[in-house]
C-alpha atoms as a PDB file:
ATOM      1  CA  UNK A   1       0.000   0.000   0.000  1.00  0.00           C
ATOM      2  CA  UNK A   2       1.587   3.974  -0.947  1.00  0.00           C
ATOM      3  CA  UNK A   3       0.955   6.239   1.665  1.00  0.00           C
ATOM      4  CA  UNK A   4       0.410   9.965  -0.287  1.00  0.00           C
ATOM      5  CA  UNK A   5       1.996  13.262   0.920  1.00  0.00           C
ATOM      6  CA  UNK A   6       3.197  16.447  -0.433  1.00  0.00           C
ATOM      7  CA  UNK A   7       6.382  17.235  -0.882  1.00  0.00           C
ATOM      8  CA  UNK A   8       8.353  20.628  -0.250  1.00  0.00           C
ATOM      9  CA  UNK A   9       8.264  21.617  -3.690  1.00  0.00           C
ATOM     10  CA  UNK A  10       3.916  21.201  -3.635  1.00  0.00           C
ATOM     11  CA  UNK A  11       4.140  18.151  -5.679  1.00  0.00           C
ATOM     12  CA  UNK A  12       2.102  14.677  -4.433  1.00  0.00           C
ATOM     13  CA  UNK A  13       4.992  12.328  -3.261  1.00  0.00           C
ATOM     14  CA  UNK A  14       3.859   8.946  -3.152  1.00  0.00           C
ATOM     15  CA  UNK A  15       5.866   6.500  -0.332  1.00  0.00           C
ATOM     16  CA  UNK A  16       6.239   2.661   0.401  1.00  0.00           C
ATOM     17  CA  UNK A  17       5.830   2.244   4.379  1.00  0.00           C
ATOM     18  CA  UNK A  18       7.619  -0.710   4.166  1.00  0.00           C
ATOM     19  CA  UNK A  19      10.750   1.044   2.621  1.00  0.00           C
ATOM     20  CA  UNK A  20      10.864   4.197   5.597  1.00  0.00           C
ATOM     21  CA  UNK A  21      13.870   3.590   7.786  1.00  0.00           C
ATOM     22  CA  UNK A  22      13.489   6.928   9.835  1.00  0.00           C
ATOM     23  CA  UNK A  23      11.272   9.775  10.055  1.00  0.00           C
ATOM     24  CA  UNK A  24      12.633  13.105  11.752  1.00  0.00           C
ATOM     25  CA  UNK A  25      10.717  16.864  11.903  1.00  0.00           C
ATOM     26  CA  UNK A  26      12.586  19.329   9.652  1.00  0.00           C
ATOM     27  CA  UNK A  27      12.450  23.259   9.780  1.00  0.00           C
ATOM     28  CA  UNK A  28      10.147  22.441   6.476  1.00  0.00           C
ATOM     29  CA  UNK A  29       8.293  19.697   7.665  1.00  0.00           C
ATOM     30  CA  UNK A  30       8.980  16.264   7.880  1.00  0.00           C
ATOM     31  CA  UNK A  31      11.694  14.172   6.718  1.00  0.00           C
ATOM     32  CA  UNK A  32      11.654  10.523   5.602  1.00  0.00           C
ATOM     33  CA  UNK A  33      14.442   8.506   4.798  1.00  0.00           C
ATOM     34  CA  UNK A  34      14.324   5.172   3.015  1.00  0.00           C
ATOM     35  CA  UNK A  35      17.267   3.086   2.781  1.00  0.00           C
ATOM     36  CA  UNK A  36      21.049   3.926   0.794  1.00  0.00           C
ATOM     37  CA  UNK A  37      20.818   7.444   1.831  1.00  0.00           C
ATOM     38  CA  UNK A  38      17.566   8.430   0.019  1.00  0.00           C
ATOM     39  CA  UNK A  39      14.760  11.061   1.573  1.00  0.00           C
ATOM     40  CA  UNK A  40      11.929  12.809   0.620  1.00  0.00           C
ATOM     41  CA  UNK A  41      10.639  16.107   2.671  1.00  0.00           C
ATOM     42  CA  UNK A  42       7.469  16.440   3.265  1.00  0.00           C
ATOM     43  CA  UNK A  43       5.155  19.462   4.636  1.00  0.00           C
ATOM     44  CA  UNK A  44       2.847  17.527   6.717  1.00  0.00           C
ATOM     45  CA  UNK A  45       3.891  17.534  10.354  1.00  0.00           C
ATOM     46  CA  UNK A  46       5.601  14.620  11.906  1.00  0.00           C
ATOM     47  CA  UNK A  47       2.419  13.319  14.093  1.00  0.00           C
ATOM     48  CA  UNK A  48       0.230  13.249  10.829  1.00  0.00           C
ATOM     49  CA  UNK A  49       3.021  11.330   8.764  1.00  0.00           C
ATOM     50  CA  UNK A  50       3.190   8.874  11.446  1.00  0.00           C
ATOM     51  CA  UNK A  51      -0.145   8.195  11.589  1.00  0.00           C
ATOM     52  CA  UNK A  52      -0.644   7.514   8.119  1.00  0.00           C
ATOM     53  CA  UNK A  53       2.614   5.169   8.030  1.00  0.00           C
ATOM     54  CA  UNK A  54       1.307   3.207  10.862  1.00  0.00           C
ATOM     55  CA  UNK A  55      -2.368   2.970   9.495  1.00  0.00           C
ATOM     56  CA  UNK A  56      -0.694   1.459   6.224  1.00  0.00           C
ATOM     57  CA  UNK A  57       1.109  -0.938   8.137  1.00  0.00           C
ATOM     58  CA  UNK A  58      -1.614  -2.368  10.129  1.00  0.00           C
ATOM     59  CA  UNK A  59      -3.490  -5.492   8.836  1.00  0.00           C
ATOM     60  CA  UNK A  60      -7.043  -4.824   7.344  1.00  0.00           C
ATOM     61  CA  UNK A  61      -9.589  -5.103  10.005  1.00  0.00           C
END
């Protein structure tokens, strides 16, 4: 399942929850990093991005 956000630069960004490694908060929103040194910024704040990673994650009730 993608997860969509959007991305600094106002375009949709489309991310794997399986592939996130780390999520920090960023002076422009949040960051998440996948791995061999690739990230995407996001604008949504870090609680909201977290949510939606976890709610992809969990098995369909």
């Amino acid at each position: 399942m993608l997860v969509m956000f959007v991305g600094t630069d106002r375009t949709e960004t489309a991310i794997n929850p399986m592939q996130v490694t780390f999520v920090s908060s960023v002076a422009d929103g949040t960051r998440i990093r996948f791995g061999e040194g690739r990230s995407v910024t996001v604008t949504e704040p870090i609680a909201h991005v977290l949510d939606s990673l976890n709610r992809a994650l969990r098995p369909h009730e």
